[in-house]
PDB file of N, CA and C in Angstrom:
ATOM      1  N   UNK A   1     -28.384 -41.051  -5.222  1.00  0.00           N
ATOM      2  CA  UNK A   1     -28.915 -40.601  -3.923  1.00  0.00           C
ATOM      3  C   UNK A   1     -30.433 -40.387  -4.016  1.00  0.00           C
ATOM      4  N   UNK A   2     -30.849 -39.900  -5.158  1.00  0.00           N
ATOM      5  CA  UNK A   2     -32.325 -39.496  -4.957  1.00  0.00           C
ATOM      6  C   UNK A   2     -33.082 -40.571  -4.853  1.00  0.00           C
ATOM      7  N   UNK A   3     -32.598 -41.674  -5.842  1.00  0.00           N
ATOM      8  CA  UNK A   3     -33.307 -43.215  -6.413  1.00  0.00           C
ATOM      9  C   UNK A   3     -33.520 -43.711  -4.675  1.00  0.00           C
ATOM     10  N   UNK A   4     -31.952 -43.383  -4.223  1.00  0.00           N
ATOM     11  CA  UNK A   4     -32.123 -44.314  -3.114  1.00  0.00           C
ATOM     12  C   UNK A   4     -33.009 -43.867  -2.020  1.00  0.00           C
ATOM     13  N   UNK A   5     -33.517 -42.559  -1.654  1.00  0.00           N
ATOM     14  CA  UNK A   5     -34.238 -41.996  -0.878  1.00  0.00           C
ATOM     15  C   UNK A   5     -35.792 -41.937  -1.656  1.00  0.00           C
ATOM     16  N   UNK A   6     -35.886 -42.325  -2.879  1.00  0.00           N
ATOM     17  CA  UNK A   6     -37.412 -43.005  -3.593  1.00  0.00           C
ATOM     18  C   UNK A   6     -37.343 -44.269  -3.164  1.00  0.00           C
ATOM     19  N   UNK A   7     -36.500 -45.093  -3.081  1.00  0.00           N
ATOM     20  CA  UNK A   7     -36.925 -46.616  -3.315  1.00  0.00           C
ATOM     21  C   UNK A   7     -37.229 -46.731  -1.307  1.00  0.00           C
ATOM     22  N   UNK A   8     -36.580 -46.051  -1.006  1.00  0.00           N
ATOM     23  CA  UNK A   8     -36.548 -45.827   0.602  1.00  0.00           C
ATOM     24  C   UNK A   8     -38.119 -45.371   0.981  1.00  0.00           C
ATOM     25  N   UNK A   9     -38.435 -44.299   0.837  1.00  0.00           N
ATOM     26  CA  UNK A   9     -40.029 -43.828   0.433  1.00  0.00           C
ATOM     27  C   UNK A   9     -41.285 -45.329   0.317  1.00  0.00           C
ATOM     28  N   UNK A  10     -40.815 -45.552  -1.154  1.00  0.00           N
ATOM     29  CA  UNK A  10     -41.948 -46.810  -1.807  1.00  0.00           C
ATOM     30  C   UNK A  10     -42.267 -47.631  -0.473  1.00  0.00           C
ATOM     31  N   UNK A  11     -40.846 -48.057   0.153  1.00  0.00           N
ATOM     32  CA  UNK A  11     -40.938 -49.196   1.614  1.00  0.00           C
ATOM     33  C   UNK A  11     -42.032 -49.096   2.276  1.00  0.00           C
ATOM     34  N   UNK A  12     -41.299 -47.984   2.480  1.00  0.00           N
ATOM     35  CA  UNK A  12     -41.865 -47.227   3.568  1.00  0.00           C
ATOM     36  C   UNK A  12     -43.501 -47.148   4.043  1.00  0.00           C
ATOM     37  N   UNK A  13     -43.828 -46.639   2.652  1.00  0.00           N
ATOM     38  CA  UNK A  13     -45.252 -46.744   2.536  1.00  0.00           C
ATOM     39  C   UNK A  13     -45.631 -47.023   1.231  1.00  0.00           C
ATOM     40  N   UNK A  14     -46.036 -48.069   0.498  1.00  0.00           N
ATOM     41  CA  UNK A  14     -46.245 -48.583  -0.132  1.00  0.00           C
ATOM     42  C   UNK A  14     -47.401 -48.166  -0.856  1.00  0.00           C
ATOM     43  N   UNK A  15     -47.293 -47.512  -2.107  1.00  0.00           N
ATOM     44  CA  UNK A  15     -48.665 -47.360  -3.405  1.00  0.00           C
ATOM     45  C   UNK A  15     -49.509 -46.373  -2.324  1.00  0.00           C
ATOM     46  N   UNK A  16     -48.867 -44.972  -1.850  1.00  0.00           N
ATOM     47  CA  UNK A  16     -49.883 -44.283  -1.203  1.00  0.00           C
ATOM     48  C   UNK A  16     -49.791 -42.912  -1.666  1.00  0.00           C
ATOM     49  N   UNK A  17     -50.622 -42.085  -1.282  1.00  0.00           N
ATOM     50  CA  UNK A  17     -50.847 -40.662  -2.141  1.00  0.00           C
ATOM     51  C   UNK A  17     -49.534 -40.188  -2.113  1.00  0.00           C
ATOM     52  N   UNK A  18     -48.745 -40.198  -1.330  1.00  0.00           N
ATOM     53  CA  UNK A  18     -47.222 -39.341  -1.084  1.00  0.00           C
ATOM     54  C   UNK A  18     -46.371 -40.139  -2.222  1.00  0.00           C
ATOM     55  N   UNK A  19     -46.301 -41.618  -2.318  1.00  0.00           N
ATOM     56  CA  UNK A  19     -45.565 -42.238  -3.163  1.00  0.00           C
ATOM     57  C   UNK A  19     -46.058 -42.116  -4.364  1.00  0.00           C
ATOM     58  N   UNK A  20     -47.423 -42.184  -4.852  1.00  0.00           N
ATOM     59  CA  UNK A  20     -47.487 -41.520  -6.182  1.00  0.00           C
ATOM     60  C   UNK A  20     -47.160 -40.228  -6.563  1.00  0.00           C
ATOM     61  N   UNK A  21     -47.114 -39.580  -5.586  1.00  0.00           N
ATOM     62  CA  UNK A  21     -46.247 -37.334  -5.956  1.00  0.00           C
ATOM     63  C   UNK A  21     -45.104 -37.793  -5.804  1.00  0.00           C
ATOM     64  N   UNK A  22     -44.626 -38.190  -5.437  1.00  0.00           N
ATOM     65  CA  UNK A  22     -43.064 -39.088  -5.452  1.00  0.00           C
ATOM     66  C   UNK A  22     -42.570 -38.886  -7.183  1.00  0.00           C
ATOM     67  N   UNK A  23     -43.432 -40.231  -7.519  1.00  0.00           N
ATOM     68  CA  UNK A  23     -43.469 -41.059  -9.116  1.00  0.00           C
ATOM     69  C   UNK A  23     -43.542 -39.536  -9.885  1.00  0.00           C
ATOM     70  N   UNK A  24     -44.705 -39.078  -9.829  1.00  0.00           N
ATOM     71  CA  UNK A  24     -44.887 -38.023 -10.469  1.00  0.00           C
ATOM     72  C   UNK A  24     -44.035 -36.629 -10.523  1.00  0.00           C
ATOM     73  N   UNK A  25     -42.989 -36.452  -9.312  1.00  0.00           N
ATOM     74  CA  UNK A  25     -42.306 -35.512  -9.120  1.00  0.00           C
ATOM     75  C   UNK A  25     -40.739 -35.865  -9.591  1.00  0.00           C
ATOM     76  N   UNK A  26     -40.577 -36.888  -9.981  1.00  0.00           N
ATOM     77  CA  UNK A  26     -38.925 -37.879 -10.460  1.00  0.00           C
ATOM     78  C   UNK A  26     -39.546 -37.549 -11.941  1.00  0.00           C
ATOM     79  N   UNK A  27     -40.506 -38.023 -12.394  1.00  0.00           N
ATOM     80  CA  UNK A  27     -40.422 -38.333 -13.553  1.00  0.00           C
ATOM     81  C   UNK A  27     -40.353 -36.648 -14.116  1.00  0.00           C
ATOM     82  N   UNK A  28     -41.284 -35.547 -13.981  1.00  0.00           N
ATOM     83  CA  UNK A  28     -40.816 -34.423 -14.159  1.00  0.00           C
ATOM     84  C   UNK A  28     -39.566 -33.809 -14.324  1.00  0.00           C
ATOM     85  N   UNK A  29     -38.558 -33.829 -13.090  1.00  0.00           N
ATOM     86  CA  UNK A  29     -37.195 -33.877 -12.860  1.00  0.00           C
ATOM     87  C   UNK A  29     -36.548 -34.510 -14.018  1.00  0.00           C
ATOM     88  N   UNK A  30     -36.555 -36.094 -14.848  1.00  0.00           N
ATOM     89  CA  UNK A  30     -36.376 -36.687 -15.550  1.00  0.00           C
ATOM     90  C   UNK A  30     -36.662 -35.757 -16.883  1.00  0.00           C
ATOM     91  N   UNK A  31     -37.615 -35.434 -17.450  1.00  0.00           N
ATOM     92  CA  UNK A  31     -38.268 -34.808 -17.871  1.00  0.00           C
ATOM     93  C   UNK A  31     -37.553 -33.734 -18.852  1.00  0.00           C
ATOM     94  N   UNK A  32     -37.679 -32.563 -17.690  1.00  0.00           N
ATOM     95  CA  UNK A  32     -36.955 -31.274 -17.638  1.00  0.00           C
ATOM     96  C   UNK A  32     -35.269 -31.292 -17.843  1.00  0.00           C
ATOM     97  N   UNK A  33     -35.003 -32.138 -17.844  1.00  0.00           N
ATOM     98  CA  UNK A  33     -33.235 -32.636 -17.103  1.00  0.00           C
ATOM     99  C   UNK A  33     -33.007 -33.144 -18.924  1.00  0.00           C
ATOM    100  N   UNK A  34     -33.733 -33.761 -19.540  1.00  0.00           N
ATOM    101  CA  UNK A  34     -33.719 -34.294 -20.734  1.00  0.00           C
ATOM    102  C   UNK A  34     -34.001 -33.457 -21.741  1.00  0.00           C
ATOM    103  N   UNK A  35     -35.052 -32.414 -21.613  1.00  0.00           N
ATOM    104  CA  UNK A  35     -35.511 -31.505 -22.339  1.00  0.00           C
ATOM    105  C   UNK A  35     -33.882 -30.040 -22.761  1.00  0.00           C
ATOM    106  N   UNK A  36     -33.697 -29.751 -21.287  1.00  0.00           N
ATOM    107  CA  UNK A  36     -32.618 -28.905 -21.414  1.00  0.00           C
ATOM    108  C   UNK A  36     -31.458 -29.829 -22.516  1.00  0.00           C
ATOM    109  N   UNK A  37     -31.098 -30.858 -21.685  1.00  0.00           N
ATOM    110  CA  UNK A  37     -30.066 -31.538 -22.604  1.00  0.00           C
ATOM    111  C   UNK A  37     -30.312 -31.616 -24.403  1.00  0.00           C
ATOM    112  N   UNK A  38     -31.458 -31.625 -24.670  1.00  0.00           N
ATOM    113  CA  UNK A  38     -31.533 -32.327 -26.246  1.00  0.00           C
ATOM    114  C   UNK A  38     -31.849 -30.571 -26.864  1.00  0.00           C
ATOM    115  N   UNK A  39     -32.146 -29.375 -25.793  1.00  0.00           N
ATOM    116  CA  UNK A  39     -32.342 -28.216 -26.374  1.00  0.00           C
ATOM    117  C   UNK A  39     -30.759 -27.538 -26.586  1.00  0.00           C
ATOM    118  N   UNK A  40     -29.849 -28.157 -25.652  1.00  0.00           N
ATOM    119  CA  UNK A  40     -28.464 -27.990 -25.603  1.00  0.00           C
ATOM    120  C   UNK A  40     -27.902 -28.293 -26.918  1.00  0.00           C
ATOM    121  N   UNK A  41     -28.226 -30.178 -26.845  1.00  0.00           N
ATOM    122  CA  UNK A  41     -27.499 -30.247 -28.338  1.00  0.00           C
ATOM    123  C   UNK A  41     -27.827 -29.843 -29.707  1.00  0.00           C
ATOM    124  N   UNK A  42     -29.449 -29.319 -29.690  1.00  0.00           N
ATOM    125  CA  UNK A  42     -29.563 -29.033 -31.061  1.00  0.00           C
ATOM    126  C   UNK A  42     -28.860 -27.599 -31.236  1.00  0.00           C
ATOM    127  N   UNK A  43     -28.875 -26.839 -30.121  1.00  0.00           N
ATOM    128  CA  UNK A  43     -27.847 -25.587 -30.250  1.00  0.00           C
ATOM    129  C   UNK A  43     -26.543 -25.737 -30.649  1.00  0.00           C
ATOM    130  N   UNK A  44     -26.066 -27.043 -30.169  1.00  0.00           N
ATOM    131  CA  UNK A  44     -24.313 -26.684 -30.703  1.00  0.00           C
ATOM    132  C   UNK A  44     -24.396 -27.557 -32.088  1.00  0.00           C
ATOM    133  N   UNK A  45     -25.384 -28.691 -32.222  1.00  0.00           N
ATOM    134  CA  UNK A  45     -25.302 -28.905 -33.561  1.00  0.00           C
ATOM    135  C   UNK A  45     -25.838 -27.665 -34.858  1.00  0.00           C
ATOM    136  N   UNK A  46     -26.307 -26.737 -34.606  1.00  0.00           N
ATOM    137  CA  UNK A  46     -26.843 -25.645 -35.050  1.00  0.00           C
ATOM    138  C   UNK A  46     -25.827 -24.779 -35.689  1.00  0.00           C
ATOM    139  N   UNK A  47     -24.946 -24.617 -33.966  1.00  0.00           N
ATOM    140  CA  UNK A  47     -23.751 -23.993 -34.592  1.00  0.00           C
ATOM    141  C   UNK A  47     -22.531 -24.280 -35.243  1.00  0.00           C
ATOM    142  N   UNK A  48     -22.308 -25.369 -35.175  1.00  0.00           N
ATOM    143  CA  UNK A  48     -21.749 -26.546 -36.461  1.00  0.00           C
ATOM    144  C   UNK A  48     -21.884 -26.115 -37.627  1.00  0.00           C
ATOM    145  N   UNK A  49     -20.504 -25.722 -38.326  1.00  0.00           N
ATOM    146  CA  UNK A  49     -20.583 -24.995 -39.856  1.00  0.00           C
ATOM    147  C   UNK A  49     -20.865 -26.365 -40.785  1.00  0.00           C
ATOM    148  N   UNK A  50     -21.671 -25.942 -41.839  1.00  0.00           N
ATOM    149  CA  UNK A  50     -22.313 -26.564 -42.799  1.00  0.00           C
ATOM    150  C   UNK A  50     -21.809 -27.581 -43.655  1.00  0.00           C
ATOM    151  N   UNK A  51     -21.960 -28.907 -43.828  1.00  0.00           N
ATOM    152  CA  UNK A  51     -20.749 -29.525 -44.772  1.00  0.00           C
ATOM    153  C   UNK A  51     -21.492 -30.179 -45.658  1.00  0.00           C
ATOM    154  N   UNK A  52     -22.515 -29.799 -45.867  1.00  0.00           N
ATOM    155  CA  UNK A  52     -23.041 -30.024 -47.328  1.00  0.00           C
ATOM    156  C   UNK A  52     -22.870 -29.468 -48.571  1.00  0.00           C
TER     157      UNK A  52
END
């Protein structure tokens, strides 16, 4: 849904100040969304008992 209401946007108005805060406001989202996730897994790999 979001992609499709960006790619809807780009049409719309094409390479303009709103569509670059667009670019810049997805990729953040992207970002943050990835950051939590990989801070997630090093926590449960953390808590993973030791098998060395």
């Amino acid at each position: 849904m979001c992609i499709f209401i960006h790619k809807a946007i780009f049409y719309i108005n094409n390479k303009t100040k709103m569509d670059k805060i667009f670019h810049f406001v997805h990729f953040i989202c992207i970002s943050a969304i990835y950051s939590v996730f990989a801070k997630f897994l090093i926590k449960v790999l953390n808590s993973l008992p030791n098998f060395s």
